[in-house]
N, C-alpha and C. Protein backbone atom coordinates (compact mmCIF):
# COMPACT_ATOMS: atom_id res chain seq x y z
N UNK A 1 -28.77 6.30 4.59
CA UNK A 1 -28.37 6.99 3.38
C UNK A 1 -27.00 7.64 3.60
N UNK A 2 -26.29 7.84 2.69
CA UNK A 2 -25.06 7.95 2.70
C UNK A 2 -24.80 9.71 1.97
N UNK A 3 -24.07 10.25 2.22
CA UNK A 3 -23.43 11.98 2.05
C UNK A 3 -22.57 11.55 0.55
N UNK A 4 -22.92 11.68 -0.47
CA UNK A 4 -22.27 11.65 -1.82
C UNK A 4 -20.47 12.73 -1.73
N UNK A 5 -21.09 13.81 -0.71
CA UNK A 5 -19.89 14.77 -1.09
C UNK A 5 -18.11 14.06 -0.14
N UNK A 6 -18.93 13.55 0.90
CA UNK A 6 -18.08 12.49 1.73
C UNK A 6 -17.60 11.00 1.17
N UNK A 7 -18.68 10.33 0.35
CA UNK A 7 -18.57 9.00 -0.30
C UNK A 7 -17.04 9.87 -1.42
N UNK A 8 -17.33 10.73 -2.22
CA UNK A 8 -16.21 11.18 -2.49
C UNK A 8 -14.75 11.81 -2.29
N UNK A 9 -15.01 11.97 -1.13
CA UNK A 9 -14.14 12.38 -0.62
C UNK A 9 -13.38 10.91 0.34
N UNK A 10 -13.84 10.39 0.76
CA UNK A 10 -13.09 9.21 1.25
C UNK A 10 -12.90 8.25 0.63
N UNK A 11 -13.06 8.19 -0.68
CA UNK A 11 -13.17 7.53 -1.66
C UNK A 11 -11.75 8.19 -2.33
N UNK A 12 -11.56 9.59 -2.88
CA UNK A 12 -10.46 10.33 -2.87
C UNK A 12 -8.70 10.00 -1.83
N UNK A 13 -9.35 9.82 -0.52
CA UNK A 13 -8.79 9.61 0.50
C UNK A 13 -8.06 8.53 0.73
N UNK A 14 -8.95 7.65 0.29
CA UNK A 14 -8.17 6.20 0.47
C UNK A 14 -8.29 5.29 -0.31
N UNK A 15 -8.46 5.50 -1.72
CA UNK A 15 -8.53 4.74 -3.02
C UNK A 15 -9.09 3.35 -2.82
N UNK A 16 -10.10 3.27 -1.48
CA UNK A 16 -10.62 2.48 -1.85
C UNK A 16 -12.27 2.54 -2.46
N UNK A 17 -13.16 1.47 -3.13
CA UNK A 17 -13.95 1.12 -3.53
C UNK A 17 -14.88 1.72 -3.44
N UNK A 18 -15.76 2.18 -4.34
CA UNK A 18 -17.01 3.14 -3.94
C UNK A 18 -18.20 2.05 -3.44
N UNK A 19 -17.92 1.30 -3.56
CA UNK A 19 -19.22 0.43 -2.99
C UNK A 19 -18.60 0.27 -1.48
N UNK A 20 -17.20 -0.39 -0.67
CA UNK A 20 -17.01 -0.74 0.10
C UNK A 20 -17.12 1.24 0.97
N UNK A 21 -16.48 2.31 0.02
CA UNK A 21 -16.92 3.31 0.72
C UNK A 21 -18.33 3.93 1.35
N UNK A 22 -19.06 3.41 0.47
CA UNK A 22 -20.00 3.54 0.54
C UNK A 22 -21.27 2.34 2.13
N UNK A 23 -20.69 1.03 1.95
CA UNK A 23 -21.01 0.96 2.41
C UNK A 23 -20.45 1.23 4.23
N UNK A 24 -19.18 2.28 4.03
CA UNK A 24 -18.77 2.28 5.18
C UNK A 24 -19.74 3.28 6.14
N UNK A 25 -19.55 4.65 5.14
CA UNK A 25 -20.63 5.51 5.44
C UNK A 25 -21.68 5.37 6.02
N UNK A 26 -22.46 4.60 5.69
CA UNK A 26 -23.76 3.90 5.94
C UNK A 26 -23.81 3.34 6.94
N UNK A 27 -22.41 2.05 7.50
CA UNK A 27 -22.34 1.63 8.88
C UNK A 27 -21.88 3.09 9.33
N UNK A 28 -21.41 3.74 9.62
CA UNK A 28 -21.25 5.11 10.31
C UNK A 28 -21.97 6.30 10.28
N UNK A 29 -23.12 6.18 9.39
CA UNK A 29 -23.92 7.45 9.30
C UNK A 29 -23.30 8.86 9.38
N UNK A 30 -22.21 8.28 8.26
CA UNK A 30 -22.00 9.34 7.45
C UNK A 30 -20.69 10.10 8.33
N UNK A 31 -20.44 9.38 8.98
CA UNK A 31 -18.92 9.61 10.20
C UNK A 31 -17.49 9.70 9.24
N UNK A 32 -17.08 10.79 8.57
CA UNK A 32 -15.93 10.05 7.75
C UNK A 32 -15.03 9.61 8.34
N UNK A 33 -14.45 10.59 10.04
CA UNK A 33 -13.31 9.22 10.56
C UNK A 33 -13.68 8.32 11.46
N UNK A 34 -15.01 7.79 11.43
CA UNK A 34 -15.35 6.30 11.64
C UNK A 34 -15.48 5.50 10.45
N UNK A 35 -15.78 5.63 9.42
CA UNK A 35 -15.55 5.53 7.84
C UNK A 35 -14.12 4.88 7.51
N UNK A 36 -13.29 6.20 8.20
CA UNK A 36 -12.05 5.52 7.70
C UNK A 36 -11.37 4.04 8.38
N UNK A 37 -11.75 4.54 9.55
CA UNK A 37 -11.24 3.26 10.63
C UNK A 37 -11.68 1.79 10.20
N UNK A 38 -13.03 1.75 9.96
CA UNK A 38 -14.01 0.53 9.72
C UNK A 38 -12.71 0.41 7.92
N UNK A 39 -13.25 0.91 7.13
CA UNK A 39 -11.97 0.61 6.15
C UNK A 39 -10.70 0.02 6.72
N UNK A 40 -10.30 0.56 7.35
CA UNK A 40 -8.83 0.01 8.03
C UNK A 40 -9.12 -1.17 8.72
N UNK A 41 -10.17 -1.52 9.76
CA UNK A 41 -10.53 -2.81 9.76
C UNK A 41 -10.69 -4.23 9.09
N UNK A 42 -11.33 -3.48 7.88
CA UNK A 42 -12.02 -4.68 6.80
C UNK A 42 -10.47 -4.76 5.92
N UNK A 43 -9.66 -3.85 6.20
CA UNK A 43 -8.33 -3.77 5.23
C UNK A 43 -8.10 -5.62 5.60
N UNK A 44 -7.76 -4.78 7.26
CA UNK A 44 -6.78 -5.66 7.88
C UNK A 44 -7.47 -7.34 7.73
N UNK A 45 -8.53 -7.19 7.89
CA UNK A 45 -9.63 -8.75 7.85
C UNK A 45 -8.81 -9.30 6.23
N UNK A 46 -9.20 -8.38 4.84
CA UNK A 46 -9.11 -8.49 4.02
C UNK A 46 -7.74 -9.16 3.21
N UNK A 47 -6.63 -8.76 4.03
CA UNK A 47 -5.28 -8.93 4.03
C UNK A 47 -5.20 -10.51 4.37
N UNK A 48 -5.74 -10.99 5.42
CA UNK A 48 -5.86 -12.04 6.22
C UNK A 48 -6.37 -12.90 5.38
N UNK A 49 -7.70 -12.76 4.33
CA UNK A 49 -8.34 -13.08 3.64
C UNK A 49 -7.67 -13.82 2.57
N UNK A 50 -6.38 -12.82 2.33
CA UNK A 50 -5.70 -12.80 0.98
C UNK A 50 -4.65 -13.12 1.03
N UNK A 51 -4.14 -13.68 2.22
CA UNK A 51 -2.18 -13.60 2.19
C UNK A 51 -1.94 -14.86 1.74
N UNK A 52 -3.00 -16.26 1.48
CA UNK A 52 -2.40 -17.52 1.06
C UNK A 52 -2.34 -17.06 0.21
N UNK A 53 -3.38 -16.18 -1.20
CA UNK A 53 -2.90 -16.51 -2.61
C UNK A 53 -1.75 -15.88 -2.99
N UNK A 54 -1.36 -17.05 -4.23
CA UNK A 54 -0.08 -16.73 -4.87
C UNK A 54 0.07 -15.18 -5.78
N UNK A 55 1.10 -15.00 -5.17
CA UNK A 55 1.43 -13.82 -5.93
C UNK A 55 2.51 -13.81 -7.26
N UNK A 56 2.38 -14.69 -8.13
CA UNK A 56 3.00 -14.60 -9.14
C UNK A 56 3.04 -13.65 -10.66
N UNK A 57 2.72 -12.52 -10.27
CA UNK A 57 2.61 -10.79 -10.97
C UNK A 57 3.56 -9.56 -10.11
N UNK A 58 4.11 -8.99 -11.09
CA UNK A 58 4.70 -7.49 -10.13
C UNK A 58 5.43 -6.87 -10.92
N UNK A 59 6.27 -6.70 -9.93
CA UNK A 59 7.33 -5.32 -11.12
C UNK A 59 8.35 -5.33 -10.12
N UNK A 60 9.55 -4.90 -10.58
CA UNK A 60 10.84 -4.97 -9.66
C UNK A 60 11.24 -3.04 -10.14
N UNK A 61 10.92 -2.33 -8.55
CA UNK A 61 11.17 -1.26 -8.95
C UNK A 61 12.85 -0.63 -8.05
N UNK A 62 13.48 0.71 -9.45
CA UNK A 62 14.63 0.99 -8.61
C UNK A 62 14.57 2.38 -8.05
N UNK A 63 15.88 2.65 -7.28
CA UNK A 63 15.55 4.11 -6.94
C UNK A 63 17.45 4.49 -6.85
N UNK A 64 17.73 5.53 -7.86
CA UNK A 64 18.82 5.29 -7.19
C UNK A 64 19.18 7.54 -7.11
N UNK A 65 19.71 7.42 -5.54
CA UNK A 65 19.92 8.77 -4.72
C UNK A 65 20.24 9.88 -5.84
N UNK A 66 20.14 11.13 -5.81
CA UNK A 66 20.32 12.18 -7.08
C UNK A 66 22.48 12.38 -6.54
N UNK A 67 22.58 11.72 -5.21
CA UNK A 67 24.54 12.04 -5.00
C UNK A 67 24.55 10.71 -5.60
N UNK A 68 24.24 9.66 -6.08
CA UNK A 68 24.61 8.74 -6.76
C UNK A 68 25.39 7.58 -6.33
N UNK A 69 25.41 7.83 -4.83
CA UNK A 69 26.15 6.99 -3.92
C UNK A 69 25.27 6.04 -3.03
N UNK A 70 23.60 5.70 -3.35
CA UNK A 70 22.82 5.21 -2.76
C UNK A 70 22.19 4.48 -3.63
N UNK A 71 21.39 3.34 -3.99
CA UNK A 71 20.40 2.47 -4.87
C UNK A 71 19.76 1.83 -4.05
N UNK A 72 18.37 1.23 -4.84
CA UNK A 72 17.99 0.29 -4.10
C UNK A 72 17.01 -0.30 -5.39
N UNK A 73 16.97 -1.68 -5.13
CA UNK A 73 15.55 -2.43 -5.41
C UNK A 73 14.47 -3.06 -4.94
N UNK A 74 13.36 -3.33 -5.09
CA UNK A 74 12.72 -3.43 -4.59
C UNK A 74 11.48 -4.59 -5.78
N UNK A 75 11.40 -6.34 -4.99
CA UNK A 75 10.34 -6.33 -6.04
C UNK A 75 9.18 -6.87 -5.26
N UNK A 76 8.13 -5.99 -5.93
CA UNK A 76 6.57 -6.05 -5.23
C UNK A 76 5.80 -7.07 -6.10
N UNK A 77 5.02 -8.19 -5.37
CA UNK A 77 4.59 -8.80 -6.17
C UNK A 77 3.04 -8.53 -5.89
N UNK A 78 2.11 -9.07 -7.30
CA UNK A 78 0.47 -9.11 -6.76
C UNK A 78 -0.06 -10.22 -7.65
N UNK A 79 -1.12 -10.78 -7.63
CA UNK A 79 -1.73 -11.98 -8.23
C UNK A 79 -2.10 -11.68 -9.68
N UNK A 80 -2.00 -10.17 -10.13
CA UNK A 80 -2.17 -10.48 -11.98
C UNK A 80 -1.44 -9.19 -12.33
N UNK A 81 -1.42 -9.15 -13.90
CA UNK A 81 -0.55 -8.46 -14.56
C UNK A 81 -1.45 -7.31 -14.63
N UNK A 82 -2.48 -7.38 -14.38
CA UNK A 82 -3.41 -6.00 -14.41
C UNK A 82 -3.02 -5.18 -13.25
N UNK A 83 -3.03 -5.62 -12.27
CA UNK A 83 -2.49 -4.52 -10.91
C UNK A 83 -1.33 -4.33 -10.70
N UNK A 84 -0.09 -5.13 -11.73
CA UNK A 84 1.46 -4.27 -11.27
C UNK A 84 0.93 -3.73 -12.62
N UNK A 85 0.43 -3.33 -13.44
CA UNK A 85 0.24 -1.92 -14.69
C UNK A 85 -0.34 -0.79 -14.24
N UNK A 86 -1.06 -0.96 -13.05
CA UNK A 86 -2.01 -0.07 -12.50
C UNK A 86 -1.11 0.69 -12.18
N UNK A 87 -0.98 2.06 -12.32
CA UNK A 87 -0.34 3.13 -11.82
C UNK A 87 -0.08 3.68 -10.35
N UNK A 88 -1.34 3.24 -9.94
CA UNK A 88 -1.18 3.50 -8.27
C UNK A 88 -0.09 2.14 -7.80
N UNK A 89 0.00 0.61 -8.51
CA UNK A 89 0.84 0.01 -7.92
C UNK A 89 2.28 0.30 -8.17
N UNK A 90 2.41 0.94 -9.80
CA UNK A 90 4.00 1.88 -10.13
C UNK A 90 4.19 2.33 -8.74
N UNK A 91 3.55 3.51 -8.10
CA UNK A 91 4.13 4.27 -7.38
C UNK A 91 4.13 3.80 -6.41
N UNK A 92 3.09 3.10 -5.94
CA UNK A 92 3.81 2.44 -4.38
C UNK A 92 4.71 1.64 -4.77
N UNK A 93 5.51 0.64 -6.05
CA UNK A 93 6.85 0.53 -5.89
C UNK A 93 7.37 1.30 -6.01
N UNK A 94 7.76 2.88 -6.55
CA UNK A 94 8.50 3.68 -6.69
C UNK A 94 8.57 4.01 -4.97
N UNK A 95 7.96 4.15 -4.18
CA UNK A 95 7.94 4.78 -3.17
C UNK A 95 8.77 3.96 -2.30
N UNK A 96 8.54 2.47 -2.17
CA UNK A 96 9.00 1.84 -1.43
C UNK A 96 10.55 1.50 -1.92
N UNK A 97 10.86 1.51 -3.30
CA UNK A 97 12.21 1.97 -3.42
C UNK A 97 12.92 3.02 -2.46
N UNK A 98 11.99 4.11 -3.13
CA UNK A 98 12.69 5.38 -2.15
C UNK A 98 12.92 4.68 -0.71
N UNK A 99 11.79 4.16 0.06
CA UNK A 99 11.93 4.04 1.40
C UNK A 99 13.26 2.88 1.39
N UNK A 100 13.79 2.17 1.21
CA UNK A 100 14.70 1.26 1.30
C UNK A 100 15.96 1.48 0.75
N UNK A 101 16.40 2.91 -0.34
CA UNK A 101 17.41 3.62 0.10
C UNK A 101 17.63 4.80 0.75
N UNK A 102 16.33 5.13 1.37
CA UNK A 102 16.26 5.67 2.66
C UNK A 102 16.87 5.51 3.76
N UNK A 103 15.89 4.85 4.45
CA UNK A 103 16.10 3.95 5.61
C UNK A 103 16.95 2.37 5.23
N UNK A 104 17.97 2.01 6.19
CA UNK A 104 18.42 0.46 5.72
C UNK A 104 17.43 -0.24 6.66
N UNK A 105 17.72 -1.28 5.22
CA UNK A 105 16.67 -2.41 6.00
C UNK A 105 17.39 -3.64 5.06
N UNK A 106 17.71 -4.79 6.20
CA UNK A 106 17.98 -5.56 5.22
C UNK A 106 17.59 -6.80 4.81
N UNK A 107 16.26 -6.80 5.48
CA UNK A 107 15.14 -7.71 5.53
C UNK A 107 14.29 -7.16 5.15
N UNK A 108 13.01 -7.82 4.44
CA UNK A 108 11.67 -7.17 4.26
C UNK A 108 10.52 -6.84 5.59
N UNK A 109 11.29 -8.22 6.58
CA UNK A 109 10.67 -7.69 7.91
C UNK A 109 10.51 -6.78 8.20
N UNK A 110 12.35 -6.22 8.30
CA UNK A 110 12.74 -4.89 8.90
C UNK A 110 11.86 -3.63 8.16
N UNK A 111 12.05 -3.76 6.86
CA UNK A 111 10.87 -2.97 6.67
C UNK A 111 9.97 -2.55 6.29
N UNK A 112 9.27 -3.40 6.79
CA UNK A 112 7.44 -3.72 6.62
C UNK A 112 7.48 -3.25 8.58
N UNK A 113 8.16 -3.13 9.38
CA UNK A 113 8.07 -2.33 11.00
C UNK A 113 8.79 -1.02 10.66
N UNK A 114 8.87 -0.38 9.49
CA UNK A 114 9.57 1.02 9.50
C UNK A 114 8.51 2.17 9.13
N UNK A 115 8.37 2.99 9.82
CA UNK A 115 7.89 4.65 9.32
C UNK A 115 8.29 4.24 7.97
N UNK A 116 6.89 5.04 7.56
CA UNK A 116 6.98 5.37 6.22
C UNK A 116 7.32 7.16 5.78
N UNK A 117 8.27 7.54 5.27
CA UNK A 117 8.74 8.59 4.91
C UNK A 117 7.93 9.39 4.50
N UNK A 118 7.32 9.32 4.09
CA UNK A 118 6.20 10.24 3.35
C UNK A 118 4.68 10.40 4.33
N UNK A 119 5.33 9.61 5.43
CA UNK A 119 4.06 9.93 6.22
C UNK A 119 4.00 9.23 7.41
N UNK A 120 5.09 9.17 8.46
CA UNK A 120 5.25 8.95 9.84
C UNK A 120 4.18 8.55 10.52
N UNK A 121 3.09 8.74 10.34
CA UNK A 121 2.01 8.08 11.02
C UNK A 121 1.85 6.39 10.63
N UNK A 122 1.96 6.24 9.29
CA UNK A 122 2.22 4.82 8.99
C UNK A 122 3.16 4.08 9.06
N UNK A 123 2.93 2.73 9.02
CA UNK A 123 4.35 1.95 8.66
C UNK A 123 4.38 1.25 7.27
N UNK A 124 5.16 1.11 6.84
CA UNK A 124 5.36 0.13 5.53
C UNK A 124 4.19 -0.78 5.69
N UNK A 125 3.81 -1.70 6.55
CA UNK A 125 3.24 -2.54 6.71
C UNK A 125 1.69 -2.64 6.01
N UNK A 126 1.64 -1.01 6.99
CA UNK A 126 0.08 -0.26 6.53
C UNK A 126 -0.04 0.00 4.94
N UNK A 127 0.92 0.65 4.54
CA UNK A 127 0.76 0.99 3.03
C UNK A 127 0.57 -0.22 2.05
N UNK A 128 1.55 -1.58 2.65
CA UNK A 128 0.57 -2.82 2.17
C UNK A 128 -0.81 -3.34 2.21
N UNK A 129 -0.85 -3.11 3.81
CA UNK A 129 -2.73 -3.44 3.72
C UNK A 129 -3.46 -2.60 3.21
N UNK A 130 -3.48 -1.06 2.93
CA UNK A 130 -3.98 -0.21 2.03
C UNK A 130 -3.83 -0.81 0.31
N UNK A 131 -3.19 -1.16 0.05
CA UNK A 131 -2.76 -2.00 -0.82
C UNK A 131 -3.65 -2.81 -1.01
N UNK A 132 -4.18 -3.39 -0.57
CA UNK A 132 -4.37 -4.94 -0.94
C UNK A 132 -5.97 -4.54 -0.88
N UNK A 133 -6.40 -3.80 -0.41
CA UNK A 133 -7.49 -2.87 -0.02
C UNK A 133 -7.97 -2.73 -0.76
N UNK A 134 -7.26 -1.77 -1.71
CA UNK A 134 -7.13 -0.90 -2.62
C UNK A 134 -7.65 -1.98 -3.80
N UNK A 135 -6.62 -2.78 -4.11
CA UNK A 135 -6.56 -4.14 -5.33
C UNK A 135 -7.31 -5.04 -5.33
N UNK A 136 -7.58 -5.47 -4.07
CA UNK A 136 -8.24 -6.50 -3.81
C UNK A 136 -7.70 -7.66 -4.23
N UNK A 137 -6.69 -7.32 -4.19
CA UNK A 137 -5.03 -8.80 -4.45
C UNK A 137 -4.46 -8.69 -3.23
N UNK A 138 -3.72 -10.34 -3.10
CA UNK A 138 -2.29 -10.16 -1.89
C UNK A 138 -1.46 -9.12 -2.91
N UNK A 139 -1.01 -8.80 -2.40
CA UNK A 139 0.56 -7.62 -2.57
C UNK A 139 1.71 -7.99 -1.63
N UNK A 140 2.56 -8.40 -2.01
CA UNK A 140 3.62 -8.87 -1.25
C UNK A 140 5.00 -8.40 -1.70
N UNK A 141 5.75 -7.90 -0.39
CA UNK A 141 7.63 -7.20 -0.99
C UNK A 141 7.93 -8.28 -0.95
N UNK A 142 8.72 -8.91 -2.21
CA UNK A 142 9.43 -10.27 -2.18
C UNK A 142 11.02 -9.86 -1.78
N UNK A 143 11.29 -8.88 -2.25
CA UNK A 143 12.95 -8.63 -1.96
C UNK A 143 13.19 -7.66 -2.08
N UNK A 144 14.65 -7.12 -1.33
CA UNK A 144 14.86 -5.94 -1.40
C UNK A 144 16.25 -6.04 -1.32
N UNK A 145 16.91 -4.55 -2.23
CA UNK A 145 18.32 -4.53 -1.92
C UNK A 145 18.38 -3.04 -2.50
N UNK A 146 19.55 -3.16 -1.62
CA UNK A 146 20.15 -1.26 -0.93
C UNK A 146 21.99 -1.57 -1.01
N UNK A 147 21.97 -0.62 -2.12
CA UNK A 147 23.29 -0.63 -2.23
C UNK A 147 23.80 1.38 -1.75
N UNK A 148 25.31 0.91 -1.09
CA UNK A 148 25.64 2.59 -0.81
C UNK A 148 27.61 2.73 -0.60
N UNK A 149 27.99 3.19 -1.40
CA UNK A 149 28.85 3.54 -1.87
C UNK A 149 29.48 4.21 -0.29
């Protein structure tokens, strides 16, 4: 049996699935940071799962610096028009804008291996497989560009 006040709360935590939260709980008896990890596992399986399909859906998001001497774009793709409308996928392109006239990167390689600004413990990489987690779509950065005066 599973802790409802925890199923919500890691559910809160990591926007993913109340059933997959749920059944994390349950493999962990009720452990939330074994909970989280096993999530981060099944992310990563899940990602693997998902990276052949086509991603022909997204949004091309910008960011440009408040000194006005920095821009960037950024376009994120996912497999339907329902998850680039989803609001949580707005902001992780808004974010990953930010991160790419942040930090230069002038590959998507480069950064999908970069700290993520908003939270140094991750990398870009991670906030994709949370992503995809999350959607239960591939999510893929198709391109990026950073312009700076």
């Amino acid at each position: 049996m599973y802790d409802i006040k925890k199923l919500k709360q890691l559910r809160e935590e990591t926007g993913v699935s109340f059933s997959l939260c749920k059944k994390a709980l349950e493999e962990t008896k009720n452990n939330l940071e074994d909970a989280k990890k096993l999530l981060t596992k099944w992310g990563a399986d899940k990602v693997k799962d998902k990276a052949g399909r086509k991603t022909n859906a997204g949004a091309i998001f910008s960011y440009v610096h408040h000194n006005k001497k920095v821009a960037s774009l950024v376009e994120l793709n996912c497999e339907t028009d329902f998850v680039s409308k989803n609001k949580e996928f707005q902001i992780l392109g808004a974010d990953l804008a930010m991160q790419v006239a942040s930090l230069k990167a002038e590959k998507v390689e480069e950064l999908m291996d970069q700290e993520y600004i908003r939270d140094p413990a991750k990398k870009i990489s991670d906030l994709i497989k949370e992503a995809v987690l999350k959607f239960g779509e591939n999510i893929k950065i198709n391109k990026i560009i950073r312009w700076e005066i």
